[in-house]
C-alpha atoms as a PDB file:
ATOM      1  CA  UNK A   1       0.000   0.000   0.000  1.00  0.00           C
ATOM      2  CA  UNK A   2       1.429   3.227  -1.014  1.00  0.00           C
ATOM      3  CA  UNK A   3       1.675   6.729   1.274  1.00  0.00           C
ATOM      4  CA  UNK A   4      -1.259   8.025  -1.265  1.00  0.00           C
ATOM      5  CA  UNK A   5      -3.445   5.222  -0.137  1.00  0.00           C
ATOM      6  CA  UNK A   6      -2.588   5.532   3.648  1.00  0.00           C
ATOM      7  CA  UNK A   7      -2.822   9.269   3.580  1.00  0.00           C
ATOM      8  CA  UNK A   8      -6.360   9.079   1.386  1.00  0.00           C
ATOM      9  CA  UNK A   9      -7.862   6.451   4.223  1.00  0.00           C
ATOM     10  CA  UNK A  10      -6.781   8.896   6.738  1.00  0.00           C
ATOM     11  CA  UNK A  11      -8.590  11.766   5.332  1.00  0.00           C
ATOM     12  CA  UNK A  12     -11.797   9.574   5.292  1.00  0.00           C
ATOM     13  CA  UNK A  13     -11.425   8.452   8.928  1.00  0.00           C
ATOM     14  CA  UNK A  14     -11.045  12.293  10.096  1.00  0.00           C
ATOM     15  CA  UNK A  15     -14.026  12.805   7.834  1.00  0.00           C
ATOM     16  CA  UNK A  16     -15.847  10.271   9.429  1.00  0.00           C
ATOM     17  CA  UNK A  17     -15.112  11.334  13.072  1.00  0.00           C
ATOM     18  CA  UNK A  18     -16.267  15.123  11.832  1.00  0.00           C
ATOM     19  CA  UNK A  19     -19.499  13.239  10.821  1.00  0.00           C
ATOM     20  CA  UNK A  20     -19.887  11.829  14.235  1.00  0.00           C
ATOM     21  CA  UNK A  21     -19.107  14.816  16.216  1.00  0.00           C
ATOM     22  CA  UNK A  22     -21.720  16.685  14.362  1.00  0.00           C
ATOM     23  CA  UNK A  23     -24.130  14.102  14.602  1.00  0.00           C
ATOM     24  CA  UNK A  24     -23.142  13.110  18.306  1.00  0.00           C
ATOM     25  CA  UNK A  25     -24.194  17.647  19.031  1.00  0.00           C
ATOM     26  CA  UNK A  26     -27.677  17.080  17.367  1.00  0.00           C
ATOM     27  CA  UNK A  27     -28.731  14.165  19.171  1.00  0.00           C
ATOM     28  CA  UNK A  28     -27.117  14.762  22.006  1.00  0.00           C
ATOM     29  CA  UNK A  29     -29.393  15.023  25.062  1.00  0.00           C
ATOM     30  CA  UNK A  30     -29.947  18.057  27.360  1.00  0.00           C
ATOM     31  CA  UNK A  31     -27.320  17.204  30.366  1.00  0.00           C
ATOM     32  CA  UNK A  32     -24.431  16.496  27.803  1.00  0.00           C
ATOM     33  CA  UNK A  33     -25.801  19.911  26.029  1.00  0.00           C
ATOM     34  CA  UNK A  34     -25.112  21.435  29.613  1.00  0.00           C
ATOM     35  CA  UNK A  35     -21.710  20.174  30.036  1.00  0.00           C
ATOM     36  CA  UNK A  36     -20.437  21.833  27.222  1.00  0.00           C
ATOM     37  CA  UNK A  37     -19.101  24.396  29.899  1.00  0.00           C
ATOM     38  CA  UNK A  38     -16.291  25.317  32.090  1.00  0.00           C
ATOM     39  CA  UNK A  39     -16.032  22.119  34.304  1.00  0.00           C
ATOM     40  CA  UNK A  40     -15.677  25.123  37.041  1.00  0.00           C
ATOM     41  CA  UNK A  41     -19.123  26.420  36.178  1.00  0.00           C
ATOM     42  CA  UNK A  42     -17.966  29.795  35.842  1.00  0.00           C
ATOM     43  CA  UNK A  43     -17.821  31.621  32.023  1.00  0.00           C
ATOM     44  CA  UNK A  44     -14.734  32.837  30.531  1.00  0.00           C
ATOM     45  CA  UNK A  45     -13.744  36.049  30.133  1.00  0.00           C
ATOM     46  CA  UNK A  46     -13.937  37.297  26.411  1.00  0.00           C
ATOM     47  CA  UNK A  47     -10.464  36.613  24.628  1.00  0.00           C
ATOM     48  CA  UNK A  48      -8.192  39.295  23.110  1.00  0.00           C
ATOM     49  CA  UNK A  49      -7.634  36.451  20.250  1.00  0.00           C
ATOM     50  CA  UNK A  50     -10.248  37.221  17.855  1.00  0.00           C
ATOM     51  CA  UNK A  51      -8.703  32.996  16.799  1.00  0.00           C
ATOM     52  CA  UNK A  52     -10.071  32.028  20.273  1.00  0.00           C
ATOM     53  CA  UNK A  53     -13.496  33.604  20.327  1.00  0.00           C
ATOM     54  CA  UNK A  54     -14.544  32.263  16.775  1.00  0.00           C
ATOM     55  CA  UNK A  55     -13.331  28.889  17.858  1.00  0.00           C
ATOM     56  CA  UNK A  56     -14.831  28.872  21.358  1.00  0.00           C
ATOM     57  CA  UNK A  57     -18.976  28.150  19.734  1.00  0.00           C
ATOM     58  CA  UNK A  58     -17.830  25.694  17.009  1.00  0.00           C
ATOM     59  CA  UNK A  59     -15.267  23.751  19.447  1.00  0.00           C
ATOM     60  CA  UNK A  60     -18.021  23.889  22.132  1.00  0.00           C
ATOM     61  CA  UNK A  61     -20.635  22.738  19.608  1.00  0.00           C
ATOM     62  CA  UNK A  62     -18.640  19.790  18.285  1.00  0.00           C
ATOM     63  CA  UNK A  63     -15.386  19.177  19.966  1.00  0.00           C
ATOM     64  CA  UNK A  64     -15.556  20.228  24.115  1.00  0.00           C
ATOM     65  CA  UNK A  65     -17.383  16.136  24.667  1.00  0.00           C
ATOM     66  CA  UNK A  66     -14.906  14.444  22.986  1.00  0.00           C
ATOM     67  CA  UNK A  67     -11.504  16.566  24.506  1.00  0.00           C
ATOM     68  CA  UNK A  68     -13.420  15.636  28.014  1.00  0.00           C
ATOM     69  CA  UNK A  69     -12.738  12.117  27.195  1.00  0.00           C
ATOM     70  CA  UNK A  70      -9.066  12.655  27.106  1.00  0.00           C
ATOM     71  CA  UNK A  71      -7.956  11.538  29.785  1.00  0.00           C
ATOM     72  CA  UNK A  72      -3.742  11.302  29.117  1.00  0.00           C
ATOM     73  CA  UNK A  73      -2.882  13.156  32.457  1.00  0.00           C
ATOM     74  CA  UNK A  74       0.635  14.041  31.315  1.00  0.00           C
ATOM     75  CA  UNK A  75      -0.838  15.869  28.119  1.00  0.00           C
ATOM     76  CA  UNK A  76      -3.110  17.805  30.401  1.00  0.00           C
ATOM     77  CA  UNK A  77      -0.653  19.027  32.812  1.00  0.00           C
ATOM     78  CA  UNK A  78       1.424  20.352  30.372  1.00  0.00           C
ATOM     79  CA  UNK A  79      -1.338  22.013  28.552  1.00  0.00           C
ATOM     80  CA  UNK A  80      -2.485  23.660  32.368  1.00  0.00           C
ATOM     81  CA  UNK A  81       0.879  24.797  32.868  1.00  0.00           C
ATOM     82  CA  UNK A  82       1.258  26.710  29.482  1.00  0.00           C
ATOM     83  CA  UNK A  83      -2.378  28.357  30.313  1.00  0.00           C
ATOM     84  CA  UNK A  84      -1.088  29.415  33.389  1.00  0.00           C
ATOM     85  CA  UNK A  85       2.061  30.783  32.335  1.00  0.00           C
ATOM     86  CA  UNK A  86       0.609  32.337  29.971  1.00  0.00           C
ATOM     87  CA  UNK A  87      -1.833  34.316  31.755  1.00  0.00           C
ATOM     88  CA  UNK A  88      -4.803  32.812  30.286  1.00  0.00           C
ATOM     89  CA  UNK A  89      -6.665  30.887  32.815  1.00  0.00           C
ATOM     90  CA  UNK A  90      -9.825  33.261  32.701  1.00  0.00           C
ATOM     91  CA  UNK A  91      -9.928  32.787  29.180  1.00  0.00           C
ATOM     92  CA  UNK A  92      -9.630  29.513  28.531  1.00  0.00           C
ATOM     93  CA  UNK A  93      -9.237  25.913  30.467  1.00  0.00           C
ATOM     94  CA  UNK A  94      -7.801  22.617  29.195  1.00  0.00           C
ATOM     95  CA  UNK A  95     -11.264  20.872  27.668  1.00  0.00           C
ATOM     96  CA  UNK A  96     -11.477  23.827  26.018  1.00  0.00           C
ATOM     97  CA  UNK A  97      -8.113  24.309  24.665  1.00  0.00           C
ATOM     98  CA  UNK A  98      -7.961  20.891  23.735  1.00  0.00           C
ATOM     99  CA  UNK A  99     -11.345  20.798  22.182  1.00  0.00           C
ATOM    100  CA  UNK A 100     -10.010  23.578  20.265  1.00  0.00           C
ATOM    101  CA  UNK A 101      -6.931  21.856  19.145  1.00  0.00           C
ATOM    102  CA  UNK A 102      -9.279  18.985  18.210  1.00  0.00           C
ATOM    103  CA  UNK A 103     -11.513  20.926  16.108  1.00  0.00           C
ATOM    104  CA  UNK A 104      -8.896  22.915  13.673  1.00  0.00           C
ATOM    105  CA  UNK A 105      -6.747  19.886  13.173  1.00  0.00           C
ATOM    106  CA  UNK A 106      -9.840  18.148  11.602  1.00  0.00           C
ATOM    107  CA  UNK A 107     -11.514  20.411   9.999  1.00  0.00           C
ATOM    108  CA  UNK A 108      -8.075  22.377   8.307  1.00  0.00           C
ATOM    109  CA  UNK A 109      -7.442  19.078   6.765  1.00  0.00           C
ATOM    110  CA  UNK A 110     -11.253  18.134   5.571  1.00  0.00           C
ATOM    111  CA  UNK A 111     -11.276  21.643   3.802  1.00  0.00           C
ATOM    112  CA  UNK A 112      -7.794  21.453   2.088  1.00  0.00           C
ATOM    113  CA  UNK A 113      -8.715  18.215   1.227  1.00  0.00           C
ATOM    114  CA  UNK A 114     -12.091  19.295  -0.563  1.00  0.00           C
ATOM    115  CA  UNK A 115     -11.053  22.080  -1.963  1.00  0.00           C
ATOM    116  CA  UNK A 116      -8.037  19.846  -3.632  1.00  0.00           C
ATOM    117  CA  UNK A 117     -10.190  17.905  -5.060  1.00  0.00           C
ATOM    118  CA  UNK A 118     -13.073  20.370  -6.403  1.00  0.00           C
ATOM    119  CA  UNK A 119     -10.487  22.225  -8.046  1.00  0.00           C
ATOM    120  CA  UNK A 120      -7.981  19.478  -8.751  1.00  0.00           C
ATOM    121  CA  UNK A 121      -4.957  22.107  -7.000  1.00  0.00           C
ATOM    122  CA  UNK A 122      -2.496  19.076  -7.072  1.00  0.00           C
ATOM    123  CA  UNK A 123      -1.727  19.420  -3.536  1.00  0.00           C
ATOM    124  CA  UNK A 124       0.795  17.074  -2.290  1.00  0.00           C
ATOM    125  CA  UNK A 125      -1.179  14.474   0.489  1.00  0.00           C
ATOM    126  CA  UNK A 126       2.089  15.799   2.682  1.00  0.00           C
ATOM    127  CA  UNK A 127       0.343  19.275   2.726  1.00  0.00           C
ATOM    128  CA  UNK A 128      -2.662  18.038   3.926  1.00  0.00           C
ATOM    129  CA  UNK A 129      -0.852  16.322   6.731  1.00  0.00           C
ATOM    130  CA  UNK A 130       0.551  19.621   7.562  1.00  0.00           C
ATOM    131  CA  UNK A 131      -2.568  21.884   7.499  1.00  0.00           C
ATOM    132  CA  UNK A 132      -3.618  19.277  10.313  1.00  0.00           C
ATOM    133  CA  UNK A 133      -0.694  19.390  12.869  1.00  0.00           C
ATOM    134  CA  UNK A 134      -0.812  23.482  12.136  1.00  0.00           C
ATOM    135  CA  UNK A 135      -4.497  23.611  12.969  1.00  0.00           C
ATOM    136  CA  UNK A 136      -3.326  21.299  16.801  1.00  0.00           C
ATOM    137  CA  UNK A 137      -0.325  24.155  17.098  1.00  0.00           C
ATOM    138  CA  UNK A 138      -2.055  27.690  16.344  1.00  0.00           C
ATOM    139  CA  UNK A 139      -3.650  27.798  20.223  1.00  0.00           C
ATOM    140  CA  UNK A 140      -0.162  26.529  21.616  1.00  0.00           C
ATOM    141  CA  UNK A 141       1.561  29.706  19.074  1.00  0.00           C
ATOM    142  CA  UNK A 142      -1.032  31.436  20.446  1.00  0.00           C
ATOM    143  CA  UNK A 143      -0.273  30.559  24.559  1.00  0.00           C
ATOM    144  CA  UNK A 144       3.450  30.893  24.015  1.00  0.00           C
ATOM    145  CA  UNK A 145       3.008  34.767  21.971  1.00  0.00           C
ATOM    146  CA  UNK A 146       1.053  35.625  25.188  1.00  0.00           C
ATOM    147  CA  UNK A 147       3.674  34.407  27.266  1.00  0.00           C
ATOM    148  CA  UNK A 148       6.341  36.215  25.846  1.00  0.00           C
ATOM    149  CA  UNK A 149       4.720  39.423  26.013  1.00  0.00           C
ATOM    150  CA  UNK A 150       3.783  38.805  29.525  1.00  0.00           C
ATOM    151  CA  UNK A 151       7.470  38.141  30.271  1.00  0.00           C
ATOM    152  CA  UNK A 152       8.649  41.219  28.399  1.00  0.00           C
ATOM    153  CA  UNK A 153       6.182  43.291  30.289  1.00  0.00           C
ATOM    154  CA  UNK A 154       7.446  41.556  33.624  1.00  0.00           C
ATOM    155  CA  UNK A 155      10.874  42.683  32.616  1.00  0.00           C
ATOM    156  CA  UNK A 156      10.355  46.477  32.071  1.00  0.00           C
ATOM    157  CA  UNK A 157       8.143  47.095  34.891  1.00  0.00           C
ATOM    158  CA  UNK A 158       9.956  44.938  37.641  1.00  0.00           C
ATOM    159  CA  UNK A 159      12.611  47.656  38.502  1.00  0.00           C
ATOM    160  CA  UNK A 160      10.279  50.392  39.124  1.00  0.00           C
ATOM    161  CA  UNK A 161       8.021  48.567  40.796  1.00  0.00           C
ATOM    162  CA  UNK A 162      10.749  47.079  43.457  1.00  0.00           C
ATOM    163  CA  UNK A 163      11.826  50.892  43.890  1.00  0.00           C
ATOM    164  CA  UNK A 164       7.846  52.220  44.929  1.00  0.00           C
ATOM    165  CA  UNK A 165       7.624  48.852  47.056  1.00  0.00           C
ATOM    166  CA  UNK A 166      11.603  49.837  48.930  1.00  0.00           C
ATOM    167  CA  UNK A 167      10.172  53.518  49.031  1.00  0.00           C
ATOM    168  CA  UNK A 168       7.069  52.766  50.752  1.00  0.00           C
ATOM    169  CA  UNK A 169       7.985  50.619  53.375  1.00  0.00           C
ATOM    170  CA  UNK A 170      11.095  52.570  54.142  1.00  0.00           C
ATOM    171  CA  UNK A 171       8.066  55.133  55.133  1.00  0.00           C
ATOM    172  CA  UNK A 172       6.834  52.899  57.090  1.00  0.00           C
ATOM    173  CA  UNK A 173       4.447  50.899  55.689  1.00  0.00           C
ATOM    174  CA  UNK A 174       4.298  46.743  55.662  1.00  0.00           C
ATOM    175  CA  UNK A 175       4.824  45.050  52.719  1.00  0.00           C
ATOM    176  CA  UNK A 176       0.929  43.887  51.738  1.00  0.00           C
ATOM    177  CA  UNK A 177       0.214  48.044  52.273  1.00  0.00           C
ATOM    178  CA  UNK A 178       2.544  48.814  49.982  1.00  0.00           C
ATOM    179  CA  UNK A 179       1.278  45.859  47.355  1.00  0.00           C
ATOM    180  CA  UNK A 180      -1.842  47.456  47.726  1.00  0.00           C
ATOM    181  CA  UNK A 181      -0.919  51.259  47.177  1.00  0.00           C
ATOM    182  CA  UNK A 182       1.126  50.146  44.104  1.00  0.00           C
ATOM    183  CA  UNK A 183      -1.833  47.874  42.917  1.00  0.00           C
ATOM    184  CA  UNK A 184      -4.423  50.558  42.947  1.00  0.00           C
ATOM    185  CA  UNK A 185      -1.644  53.102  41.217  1.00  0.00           C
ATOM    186  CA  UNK A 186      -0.566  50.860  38.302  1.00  0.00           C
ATOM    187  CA  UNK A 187      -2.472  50.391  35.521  1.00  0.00           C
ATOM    188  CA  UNK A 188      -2.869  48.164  32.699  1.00  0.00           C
ATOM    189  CA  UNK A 189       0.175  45.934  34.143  1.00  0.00           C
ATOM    190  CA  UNK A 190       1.090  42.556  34.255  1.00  0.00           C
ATOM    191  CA  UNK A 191       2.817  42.771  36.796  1.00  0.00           C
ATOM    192  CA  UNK A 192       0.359  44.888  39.221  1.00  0.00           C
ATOM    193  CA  UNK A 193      -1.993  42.068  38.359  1.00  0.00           C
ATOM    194  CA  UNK A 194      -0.060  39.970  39.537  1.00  0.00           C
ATOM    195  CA  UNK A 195       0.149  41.426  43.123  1.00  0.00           C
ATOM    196  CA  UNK A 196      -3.621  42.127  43.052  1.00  0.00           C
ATOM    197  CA  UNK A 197      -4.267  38.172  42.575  1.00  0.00           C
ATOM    198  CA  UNK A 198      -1.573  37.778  45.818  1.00  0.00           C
ATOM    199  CA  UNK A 199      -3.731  40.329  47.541  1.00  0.00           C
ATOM    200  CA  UNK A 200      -6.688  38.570  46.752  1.00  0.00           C
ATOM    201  CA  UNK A 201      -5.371  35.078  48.220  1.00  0.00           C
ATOM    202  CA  UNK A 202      -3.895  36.598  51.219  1.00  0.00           C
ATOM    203  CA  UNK A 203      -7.398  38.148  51.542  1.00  0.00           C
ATOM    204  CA  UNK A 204      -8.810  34.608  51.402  1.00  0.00           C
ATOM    205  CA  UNK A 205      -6.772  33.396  53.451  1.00  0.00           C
ATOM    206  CA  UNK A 206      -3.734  32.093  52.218  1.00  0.00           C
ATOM    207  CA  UNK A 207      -0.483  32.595  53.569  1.00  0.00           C
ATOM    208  CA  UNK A 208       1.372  35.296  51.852  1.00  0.00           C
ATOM    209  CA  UNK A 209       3.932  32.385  51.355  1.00  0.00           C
ATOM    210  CA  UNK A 210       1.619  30.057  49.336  1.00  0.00           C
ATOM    211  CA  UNK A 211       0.834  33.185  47.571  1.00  0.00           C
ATOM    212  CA  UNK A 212       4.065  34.988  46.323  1.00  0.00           C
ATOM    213  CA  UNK A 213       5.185  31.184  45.498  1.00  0.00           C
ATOM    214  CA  UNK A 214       1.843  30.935  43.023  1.00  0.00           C
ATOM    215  CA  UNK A 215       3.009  34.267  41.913  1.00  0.00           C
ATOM    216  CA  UNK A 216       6.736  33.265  40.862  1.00  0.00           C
ATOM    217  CA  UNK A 217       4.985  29.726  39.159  1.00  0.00           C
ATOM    218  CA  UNK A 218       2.455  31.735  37.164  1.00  0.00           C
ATOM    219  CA  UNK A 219       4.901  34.024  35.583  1.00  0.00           C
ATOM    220  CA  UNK A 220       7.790  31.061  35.478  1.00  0.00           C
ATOM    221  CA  UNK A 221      10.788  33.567  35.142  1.00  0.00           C
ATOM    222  CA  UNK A 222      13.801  33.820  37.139  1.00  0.00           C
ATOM    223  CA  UNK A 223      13.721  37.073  38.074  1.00  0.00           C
ATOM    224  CA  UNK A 224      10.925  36.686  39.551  1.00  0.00           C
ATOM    225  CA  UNK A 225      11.192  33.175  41.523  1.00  0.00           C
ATOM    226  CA  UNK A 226      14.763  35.239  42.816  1.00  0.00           C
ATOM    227  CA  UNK A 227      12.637  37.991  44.156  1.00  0.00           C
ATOM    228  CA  UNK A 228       9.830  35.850  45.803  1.00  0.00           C
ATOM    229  CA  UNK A 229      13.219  33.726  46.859  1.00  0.00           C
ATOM    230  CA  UNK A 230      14.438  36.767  48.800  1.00  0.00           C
ATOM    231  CA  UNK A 231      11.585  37.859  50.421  1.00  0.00           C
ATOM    232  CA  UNK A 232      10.646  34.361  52.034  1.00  0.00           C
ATOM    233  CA  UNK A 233      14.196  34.495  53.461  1.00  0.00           C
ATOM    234  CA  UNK A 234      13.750  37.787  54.701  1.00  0.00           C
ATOM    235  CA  UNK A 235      10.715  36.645  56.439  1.00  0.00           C
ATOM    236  CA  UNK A 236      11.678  33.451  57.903  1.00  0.00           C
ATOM    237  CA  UNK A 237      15.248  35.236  59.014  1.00  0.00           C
ATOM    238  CA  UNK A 238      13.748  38.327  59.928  1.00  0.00           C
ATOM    239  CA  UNK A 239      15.724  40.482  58.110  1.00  0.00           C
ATOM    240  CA  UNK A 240      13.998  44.128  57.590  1.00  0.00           C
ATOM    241  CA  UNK A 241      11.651  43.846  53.864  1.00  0.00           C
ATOM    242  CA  UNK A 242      13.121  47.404  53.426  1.00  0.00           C
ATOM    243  CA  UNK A 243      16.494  46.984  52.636  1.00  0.00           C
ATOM    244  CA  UNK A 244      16.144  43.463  50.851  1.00  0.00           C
ATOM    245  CA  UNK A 245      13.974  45.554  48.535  1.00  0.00           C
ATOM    246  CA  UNK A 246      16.421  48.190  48.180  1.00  0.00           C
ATOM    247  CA  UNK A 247      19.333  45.311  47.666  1.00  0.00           C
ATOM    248  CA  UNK A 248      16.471  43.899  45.224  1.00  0.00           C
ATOM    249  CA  UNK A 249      16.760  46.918  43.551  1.00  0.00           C
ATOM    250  CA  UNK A 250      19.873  47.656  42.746  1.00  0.00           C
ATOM    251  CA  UNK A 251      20.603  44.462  41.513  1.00  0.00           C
ATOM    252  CA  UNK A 252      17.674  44.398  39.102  1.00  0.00           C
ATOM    253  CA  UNK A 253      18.722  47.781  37.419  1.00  0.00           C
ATOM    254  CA  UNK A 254      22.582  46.425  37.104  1.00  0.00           C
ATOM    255  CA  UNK A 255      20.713  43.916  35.293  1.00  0.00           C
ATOM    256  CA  UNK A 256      18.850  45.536  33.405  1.00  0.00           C
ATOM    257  CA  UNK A 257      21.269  47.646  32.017  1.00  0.00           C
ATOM    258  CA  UNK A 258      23.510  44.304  31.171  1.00  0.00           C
ATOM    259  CA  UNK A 259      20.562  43.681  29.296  1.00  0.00           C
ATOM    260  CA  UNK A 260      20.423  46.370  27.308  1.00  0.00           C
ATOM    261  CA  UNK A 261      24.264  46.608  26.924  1.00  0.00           C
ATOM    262  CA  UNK A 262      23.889  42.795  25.315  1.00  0.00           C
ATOM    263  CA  UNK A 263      20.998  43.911  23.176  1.00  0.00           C
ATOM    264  CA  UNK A 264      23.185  46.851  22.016  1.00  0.00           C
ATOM    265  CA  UNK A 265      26.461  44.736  21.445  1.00  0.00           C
ATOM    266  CA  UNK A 266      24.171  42.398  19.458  1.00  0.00           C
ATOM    267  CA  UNK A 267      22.116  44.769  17.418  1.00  0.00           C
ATOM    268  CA  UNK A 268      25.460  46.096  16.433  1.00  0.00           C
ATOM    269  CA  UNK A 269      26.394  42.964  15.164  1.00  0.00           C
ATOM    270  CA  UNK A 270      23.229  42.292  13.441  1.00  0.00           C
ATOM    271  CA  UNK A 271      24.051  45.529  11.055  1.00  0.00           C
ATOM    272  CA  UNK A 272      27.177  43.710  10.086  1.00  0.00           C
ATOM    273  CA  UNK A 273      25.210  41.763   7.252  1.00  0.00           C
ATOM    274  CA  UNK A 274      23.318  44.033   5.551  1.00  0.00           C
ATOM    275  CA  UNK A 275      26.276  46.616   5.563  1.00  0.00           C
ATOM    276  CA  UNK A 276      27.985  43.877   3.498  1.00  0.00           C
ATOM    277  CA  UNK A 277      25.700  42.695   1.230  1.00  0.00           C
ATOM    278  CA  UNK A 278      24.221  46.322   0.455  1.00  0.00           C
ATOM    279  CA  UNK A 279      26.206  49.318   1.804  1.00  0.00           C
ATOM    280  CA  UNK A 280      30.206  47.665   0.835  1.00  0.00           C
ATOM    281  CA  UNK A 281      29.184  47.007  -3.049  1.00  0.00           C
ATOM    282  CA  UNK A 282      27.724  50.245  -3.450  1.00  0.00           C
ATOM    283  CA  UNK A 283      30.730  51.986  -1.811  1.00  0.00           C
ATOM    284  CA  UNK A 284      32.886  50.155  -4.184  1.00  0.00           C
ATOM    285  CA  UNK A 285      31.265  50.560  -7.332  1.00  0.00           C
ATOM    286  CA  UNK A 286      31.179  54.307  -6.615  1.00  0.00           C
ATOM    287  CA  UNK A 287      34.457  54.399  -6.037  1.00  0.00           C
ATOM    288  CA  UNK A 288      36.247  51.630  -8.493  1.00  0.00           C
ATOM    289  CA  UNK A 289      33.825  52.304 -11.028  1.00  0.00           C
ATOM    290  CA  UNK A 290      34.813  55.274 -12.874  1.00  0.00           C
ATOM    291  CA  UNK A 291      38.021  53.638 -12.821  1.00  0.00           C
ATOM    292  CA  UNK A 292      37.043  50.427 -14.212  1.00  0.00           C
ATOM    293  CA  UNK A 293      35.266  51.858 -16.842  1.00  0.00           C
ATOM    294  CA  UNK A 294      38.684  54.692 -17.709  1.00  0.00           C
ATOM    295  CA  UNK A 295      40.815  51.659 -18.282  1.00  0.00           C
ATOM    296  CA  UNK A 296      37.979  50.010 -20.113  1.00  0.00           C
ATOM    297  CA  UNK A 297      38.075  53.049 -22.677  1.00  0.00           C
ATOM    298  CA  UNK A 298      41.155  53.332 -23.024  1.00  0.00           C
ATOM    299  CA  UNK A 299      41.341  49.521 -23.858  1.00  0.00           C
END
């Protein structure tokens, strides 16, 4: 049996399971109807991903039953973990990420597929393939571009905030005042979001251990499990929050200025290619070509 054969029996059994889903959402009864919801209860928050909220009805609709049923544990945590570090657990949850996942990486292949053979495009079956495992990685692209931005965001806004937190309690306030005076200051930040989610599980009754530590796994950077590092030794050694902040301080603006001194050093390198390829032949036909071309004439 060739790979045309294989792939063409593949297509037909991801047809037939897009069949059944849509079949298995019409004649579904109520209860299953109802569980096509956050297994929390609660609803999500409306995505920034204009991807995500076009997918949410149709992966609902056909998919969210069937990514339920998946039950590989390992899959799942790793899936949870990249919501979380991603700062997307109010928009989405792992059915529905999954379901999501489930429902592109049928249905780009089904279309490709048809439209192949409608219009006879010649598509290699190898294409097909492809338009599948894309449609299982555009919410994991999606997860990991939110993640990045998050930890860029982290990044610039860490320094300042360490100096308002070593500035207010050198005047005398604790450290959860001074989380809250910066919380209600900042806005639009990651990072003051953050603190107002510590707040908010202090506030409920967490310890403000459990809480920085679900702070520094959230974010998953090591800046920031250093910081929450610092402060639970300053607690448990009872060392004043003050001057570890002001310490904390310093040391992040030394390295953020490495930072930027490695981003300049390499930016400078960077121009290094297109200076040769574009800049150095221009310079030397301007200035070897006249020449070239007085010898030529006089040849």
């Amino acid at each position: 049996m060739g790979i045309a054969e294989i792939l063409l029996i593949a297509s037909l059994l991801l047809l037939g399971v897009a069949v059944y889903l849509f079949v298995s959402f019409f004649l579904g009864e109520e209860d299953q109807q109802a569980a096509l919801s956050w297994a929390s209860g609660e609803e999500p928050e409306k995505s920034k991903s204009s991807f995500i909220e076009f997918s949410r009805p149709l992966a609902h609709r056909f998919a969210l039953n069937l990514a339920k049923r998946w039950k590989l544990q390992t899959y799942r945590k790793r899936i949870h973990a990249l919501i979380k570090v991603a700062g997307l657990s109010r928009e989405l949850n792992v059915d529905e990420f999954i379901a999501i996942q489930m429902l592109w990486g049928i249905l780009f292949p089904i279309f490709f597929s048809l439209v192949n053979f409608s219009l006879q495009l010649g598509f290699s079956p190898l294409v097909i393939v492809f338009m599948g495992v894309l449609g299982v990685y555009l919410p994991v692209q999606y997860c990991r571009s939110e993640r990045n931005q998050r930890k860029e965001a982290v990044l610039l806004d860490l320094p300042f905030f360490i100096d308002l937190l070593a500035l207010a309690t050198k005047a005398g306030m604790d450290f959860v005042g001074a989380i809250q005076k910066l919380v209600e200051k900042a806005e639009d930040s990651v990072l003051a979001n953050e603190f107002a989610i510590v707040l908010q599980d202090t506030k409920l009754g967490r310890s403000r251990k459990e809480a920085l530590r679900d702070m520094a796994e959230r974010l998953d950077m090591s800046e920031i499990t250093s910081f929450v590092a610092v402060l639970l030794d300053a607690d448990a050694t009872g060392t004043s929050i003050a001057s570890v902040l002001q310490q904390q301080s310093e040391q992040m603006r030394m390295e953020r200025f490495a930072r930027a001194e490695k981003a300049g050093a390499r930016a400078s390198q960077l121009m290094l290619l297109p200076m040769m390829i574009f800049i150095l032949p221009a310079v030397f036909i301007m200035v070897f070509g006249p020449i070239i071309l007085q010898f030529m004439g006089q040849g």
